[in-house]
Protein backbone atom coordinates (compact mmCIF):
# COMPACT_ATOMS: atom_id res chain seq x y z
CA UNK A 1 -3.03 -11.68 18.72
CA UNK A 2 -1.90 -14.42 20.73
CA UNK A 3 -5.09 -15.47 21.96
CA UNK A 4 -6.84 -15.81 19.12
CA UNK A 5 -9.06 -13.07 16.95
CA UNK A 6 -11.76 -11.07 17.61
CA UNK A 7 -12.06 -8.74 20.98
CA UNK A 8 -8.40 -9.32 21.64
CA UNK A 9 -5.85 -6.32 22.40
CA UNK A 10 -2.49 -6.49 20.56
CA UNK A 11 0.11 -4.17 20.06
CA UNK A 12 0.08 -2.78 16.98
CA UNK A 13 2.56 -1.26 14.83
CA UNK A 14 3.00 1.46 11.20
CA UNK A 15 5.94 1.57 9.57
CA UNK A 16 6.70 4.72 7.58
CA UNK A 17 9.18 4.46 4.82
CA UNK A 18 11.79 6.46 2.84
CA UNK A 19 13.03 4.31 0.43
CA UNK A 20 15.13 4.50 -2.62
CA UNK A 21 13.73 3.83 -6.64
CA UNK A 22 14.84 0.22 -7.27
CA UNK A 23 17.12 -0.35 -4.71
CA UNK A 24 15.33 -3.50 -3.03
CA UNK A 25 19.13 -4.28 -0.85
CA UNK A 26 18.81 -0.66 0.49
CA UNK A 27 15.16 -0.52 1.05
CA UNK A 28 15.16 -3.91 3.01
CA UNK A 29 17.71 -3.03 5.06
CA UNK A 30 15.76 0.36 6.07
CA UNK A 31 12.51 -1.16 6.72
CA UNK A 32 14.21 -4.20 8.83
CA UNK A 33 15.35 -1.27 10.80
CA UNK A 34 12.14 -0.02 10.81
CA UNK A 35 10.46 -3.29 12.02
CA UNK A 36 12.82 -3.84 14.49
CA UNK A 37 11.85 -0.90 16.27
CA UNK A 38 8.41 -2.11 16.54
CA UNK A 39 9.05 -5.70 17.72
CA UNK A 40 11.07 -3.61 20.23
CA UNK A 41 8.54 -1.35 21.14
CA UNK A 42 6.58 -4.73 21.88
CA UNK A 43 4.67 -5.07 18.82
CA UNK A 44 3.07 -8.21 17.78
CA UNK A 45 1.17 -6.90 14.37
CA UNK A 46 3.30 -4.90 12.06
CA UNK A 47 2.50 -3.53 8.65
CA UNK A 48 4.48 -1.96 6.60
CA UNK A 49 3.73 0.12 3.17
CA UNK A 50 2.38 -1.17 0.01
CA UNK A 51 5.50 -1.40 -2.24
CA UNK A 52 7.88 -2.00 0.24
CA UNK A 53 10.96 -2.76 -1.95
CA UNK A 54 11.09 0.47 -3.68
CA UNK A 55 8.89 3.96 -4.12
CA UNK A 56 7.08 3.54 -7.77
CA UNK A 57 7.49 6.49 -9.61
CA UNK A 58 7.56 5.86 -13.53
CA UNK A 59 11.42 4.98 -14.45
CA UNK A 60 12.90 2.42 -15.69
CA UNK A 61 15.03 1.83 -12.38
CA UNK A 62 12.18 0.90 -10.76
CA UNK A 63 11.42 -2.00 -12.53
CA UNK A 64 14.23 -3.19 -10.54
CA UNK A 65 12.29 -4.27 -8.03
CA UNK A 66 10.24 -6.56 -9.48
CA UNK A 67 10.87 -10.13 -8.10
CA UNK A 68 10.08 -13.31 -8.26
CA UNK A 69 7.20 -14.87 -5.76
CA UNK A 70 10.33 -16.47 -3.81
CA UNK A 71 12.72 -13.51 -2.77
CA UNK A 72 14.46 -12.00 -0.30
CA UNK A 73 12.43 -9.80 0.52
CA UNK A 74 9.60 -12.51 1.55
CA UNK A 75 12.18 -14.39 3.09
CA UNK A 76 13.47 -11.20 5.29
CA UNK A 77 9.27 -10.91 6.44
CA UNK A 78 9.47 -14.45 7.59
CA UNK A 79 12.83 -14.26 9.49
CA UNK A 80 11.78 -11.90 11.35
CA UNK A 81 8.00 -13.17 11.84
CA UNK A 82 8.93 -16.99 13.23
CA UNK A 83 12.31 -15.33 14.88
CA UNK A 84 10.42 -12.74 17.21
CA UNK A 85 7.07 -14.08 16.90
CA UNK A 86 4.97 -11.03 15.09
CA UNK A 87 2.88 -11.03 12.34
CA UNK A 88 4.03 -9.03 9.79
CA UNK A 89 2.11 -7.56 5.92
CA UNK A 90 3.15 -5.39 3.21
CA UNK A 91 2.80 -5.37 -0.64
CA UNK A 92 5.85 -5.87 -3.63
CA UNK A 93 6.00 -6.07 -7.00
CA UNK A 94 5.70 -9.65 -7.98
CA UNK A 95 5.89 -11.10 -11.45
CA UNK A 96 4.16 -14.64 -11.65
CA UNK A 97 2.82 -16.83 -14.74
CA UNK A 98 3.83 -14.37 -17.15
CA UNK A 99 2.55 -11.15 -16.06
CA UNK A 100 3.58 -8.85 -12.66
CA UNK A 101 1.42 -8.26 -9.30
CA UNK A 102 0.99 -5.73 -6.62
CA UNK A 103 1.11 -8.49 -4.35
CA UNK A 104 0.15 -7.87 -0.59
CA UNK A 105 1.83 -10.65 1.67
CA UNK A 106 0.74 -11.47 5.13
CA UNK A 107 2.89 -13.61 7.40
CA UNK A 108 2.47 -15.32 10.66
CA UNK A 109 4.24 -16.27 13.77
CA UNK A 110 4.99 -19.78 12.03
CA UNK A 111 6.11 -18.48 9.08
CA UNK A 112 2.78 -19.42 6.91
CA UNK A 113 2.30 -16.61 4.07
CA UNK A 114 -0.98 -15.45 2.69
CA UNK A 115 -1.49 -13.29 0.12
CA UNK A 116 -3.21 -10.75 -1.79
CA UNK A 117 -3.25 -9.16 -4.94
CA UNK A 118 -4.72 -6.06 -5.55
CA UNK A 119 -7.86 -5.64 -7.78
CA UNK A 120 -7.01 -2.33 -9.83
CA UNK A 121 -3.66 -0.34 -10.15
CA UNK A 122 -4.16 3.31 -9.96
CA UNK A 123 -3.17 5.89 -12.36
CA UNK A 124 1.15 5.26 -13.28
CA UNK A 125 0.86 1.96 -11.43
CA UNK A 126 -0.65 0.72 -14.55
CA UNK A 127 2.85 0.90 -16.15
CA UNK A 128 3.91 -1.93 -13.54
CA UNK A 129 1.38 -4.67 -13.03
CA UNK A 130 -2.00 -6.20 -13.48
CA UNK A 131 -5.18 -6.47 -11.52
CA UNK A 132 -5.52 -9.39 -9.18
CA UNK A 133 -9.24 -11.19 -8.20
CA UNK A 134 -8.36 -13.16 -4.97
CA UNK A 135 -10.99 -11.53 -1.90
CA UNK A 136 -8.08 -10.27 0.22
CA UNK A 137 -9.43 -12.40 3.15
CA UNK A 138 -6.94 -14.78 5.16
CA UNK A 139 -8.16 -17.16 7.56
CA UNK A 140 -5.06 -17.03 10.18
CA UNK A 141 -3.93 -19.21 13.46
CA UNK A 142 -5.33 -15.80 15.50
CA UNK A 143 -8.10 -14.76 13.37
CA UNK A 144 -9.31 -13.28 9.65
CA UNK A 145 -7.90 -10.66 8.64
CA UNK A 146 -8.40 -9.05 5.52
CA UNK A 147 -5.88 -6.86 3.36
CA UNK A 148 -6.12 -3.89 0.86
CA UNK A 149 -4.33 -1.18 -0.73
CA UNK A 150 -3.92 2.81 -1.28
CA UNK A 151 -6.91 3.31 -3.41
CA UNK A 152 -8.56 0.07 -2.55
CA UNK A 153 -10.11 1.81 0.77
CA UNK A 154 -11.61 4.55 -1.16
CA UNK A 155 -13.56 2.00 -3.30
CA UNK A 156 -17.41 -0.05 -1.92
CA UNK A 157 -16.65 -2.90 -3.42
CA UNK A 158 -13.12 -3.51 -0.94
CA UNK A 159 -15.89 -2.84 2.12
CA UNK A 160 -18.29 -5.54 0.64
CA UNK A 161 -15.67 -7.66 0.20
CA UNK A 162 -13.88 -7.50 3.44
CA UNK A 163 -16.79 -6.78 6.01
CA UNK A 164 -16.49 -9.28 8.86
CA UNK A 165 -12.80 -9.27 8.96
CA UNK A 166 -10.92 -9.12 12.61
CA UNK A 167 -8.69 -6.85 11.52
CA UNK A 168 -7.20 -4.86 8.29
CA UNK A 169 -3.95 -4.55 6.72
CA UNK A 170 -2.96 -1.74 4.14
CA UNK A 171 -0.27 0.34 2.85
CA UNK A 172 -0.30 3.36 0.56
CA UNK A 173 2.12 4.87 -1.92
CA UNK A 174 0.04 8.34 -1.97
CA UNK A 175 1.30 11.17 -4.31
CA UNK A 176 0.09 14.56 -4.72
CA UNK A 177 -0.08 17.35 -7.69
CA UNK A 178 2.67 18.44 -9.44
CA UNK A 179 5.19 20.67 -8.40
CA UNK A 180 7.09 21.83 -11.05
CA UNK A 181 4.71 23.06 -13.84
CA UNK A 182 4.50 26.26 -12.62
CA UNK A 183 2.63 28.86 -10.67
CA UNK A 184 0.11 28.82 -13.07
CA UNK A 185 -0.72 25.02 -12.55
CA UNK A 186 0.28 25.04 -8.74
CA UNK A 187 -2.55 27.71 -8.42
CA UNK A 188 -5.12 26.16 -10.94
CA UNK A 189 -4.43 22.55 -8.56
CA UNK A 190 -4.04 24.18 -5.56
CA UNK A 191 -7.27 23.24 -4.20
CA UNK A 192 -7.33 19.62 -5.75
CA UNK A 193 -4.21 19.16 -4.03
CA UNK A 194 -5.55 20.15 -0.62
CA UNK A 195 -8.51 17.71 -1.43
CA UNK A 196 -5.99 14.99 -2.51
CA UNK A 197 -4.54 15.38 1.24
CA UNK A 198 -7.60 15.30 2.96
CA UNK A 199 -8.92 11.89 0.86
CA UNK A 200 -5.16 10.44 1.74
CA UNK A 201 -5.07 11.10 5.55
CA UNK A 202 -8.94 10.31 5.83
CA UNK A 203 -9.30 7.13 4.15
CA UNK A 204 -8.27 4.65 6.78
CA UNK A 205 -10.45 6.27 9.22
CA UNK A 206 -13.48 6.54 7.29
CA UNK A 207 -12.59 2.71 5.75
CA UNK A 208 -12.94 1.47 9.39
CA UNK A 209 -16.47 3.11 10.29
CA UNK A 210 -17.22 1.54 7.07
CA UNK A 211 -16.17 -2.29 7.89
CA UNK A 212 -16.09 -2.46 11.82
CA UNK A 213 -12.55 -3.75 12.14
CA UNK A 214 -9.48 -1.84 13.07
CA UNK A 215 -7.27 -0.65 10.23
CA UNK A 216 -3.15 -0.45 10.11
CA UNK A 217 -1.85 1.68 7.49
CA UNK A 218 1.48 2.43 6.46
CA UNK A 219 3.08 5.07 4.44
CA UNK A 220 6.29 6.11 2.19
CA UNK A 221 7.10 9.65 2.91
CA UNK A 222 10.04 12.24 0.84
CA UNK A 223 9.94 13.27 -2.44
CA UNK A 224 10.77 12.15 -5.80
CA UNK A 225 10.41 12.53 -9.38
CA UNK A 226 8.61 10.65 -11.97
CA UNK A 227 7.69 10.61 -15.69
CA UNK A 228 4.04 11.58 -16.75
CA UNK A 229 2.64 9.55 -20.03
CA UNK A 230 0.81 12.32 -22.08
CA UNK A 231 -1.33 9.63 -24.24
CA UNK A 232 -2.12 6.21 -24.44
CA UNK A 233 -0.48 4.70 -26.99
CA UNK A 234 2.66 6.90 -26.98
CA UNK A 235 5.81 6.75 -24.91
CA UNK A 236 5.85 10.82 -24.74
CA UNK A 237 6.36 12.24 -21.28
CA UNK A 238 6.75 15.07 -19.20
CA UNK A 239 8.79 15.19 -15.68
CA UNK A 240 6.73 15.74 -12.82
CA UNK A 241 7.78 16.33 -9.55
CA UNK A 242 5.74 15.40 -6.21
CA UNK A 243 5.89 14.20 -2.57
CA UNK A 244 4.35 11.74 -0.57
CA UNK A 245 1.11 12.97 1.62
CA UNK A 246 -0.86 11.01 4.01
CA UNK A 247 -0.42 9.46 7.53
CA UNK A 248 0.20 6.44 8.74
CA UNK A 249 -1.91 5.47 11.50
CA UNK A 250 -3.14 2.86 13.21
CA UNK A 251 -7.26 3.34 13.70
CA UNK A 252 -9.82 2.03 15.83
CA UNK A 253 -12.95 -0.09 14.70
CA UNK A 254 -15.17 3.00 15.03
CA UNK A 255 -12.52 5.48 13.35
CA UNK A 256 -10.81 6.69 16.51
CA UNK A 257 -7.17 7.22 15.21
CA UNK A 258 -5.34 5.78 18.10
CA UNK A 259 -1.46 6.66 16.49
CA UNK A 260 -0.44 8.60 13.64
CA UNK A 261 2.58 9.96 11.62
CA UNK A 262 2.42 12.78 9.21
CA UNK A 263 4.42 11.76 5.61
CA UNK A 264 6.00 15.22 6.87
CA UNK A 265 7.76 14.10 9.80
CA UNK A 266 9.98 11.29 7.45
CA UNK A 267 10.72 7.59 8.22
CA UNK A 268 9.35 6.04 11.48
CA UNK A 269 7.09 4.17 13.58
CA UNK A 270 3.76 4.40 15.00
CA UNK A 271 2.87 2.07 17.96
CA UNK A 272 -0.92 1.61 19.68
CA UNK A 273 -2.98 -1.45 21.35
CA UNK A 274 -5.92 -2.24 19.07
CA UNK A 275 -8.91 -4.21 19.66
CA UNK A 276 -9.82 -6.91 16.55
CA UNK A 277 -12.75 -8.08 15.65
CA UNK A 278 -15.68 -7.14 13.71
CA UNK A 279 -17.82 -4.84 15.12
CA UNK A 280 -20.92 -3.56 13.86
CA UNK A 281 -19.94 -0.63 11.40
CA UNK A 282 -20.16 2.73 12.34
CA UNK A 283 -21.70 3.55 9.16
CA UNK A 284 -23.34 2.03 6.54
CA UNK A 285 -21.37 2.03 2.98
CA UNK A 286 -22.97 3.40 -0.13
CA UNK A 287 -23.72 0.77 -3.32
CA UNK A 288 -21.68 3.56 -5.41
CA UNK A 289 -17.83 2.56 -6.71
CA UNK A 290 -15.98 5.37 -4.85
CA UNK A 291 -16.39 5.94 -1.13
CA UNK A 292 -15.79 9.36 -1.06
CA UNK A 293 -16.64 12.26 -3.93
CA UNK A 294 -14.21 12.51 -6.33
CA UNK A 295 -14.02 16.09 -8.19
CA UNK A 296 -14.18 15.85 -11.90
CA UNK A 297 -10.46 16.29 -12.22
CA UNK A 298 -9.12 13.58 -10.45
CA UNK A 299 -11.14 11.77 -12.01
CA UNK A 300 -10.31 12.91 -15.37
CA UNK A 301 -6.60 12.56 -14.21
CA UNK A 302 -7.33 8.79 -12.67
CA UNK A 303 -8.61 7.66 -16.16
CA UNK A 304 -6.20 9.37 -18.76
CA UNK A 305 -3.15 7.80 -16.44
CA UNK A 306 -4.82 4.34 -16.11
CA UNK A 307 -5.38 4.01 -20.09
CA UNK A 308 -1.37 5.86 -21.18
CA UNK A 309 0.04 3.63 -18.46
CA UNK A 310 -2.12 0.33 -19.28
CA UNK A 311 -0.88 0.83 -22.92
CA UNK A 312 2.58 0.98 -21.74
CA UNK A 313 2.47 -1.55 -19.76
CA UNK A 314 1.58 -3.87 -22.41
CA UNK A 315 4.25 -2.46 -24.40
CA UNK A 316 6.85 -2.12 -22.58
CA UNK A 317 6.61 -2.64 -18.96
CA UNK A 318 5.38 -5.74 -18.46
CA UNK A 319 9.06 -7.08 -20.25
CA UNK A 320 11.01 -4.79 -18.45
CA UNK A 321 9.73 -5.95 -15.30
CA UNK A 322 9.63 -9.94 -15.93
CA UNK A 323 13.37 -9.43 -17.21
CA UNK A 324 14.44 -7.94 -13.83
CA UNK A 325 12.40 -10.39 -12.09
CA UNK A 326 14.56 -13.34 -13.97
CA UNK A 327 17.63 -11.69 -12.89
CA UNK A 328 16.85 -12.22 -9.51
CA UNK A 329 18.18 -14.87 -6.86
CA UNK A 330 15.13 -16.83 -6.02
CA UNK A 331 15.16 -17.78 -2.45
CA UNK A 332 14.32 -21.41 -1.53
């Protein structure tokens, strides 16, 4: 993006993650890895996955990586942005003014930082932070580019928001059904889950048709283990055991996915040359809040997890993430 914004080529770049619950040392260290392989691979636009300092199942380790708005891992994104000369955007838990943020960063070549903070948590992620009300839209040195989230491209109102953008940045953290409740429930979900796949690896693609810009999108990948809430307003949980699904990809302006990687081929990179700008849309988006249909039970299972985790969050997790977060080192 050298050359300024829209109808330029640049060499863009997905990072895929495995990382480990509340370890932000270890998961930096894999995802500078990670990056580095881009910029070697000649990339000048690099995201990487929403949550990029730790996985967010529902455990009290992960409130670990909540941090402060001046960390290390910010610091570690602009390092390597002004030392190599990349742009580089990915989200972290960030606990400001009293209350914690799924907080998108995006940073330049001369280390300037823009963020975003995403409008509604889904599900769990209610346990960990609030919704944010910026636009998501960054005028930059090469161009505006616009940034959202996971479940933020399956929603009109991030389209409506975001159309005319150059180019768009996301991440997902994108779990599936559980896998240890038995046959019974693995066969009664069986077809949600395949659904819940589909939506995942389709989103990006369908979200640029939709706004006429190309779309980055990376991914964690693995497995891991969380605690379900059973009812708002009561700590009472039940293990539940899940993976990863989705691809990260990096997608044309009219859809075209020009590189992907399957959450079941593990931690690594994805590399194409996009075009920016905004084009005209391939399609027209809907006035309705979801993009695509959403069967009755996920959407049953979206709102019972949004209200048990809001309620803890007020309860609970909002402290426990605010204390880690003045335990850290602030970076200066």
């Amino acid at each position: 993006m050298a050359d300024g914004g829209a109808g330029t080529t640049v060499r863009a770049a997905a990072v895929q993650l495995q990382g480990v619950v509340g370890d932000v040392p270890e998961n930096l260290r894999r995802l500078e890895v990670l990056i580095t392989e881009a910029v070697g691979r000649g990339a000048e636009l690099i995201a990487v996955p929403e949550f990029a300092t730790s996985p967010l199942p529902l455990t009290a380790r992960t409130y670990e990586a909540v941090l402060p708005p001046d960390n290390a891992a910010v610091a570690m994104l602009r390092r390597i942005a002004t030392g190599h000369r990349v742009r580089i955007g990915g989200s972290m838990l960030i606990a400001d003014g009293g209350e914690i943020y799924n907080r998108y960063h995006f940073v330049e070549a001369d280390g300037t930082v823009h963020v975003h903070d995403k409008d509604l948590p889904t599900m769990w992620e209610n346990a960990f932070y609030a919704p944010g009300h910026d636009d998501g839209r960054f005028v930059t040195s090469d161009g505006e580019v616009g940034a959202g989230v996971c479940w933020e491209l399956i929603r009109g109102q991030t389209v409506r928001r975001l159309r005319g953008v150059d180019v768009m940045m996301s991440g997902t953290h994108w779990w599936t059904v559980p896998e240890n409740w038995g046959r019974a429930v693995s066969a009664a979900t069986g077809a949600l889950a395949q659904y819940n796949r589909y939506l995942s690896e389709n989103a990006p693609v369908e979200f640029a048709r939709l706004l006429g810009a190309p779309v980055l999108q990376a991914s964690h990948c693995g497995r891991f283990r969380t605690d379900f809430l059973l009812s708002p307003g009561c700590p009472a949980s039940v293990p539940y055991e899940t993976r990863f699904v989705g691809v990260t990809q990096i997608v044309a302006s009219d859809g075209t996915v020009l590189a992907a990687r399957s959450t079941e081929d593990g931690p690594g990179v994805v590399v194409a040359d996009v075009v920016t700008g905004a084009r005209e849309p391939v399609r027209a988006p809907a006035d309705d809040f979801w993009i695509p249909h959403l069967p009755v039970l996920l959407r049953a299972y979206w709102h019972q997890q949004n209200l048990a985790a809001k309620w803890y969050y007020r309860s609970r997790g909002r402290a426990l993430g605010l204390a880690a977060a003045e335990r850290s080192v602030p970076i200066r």
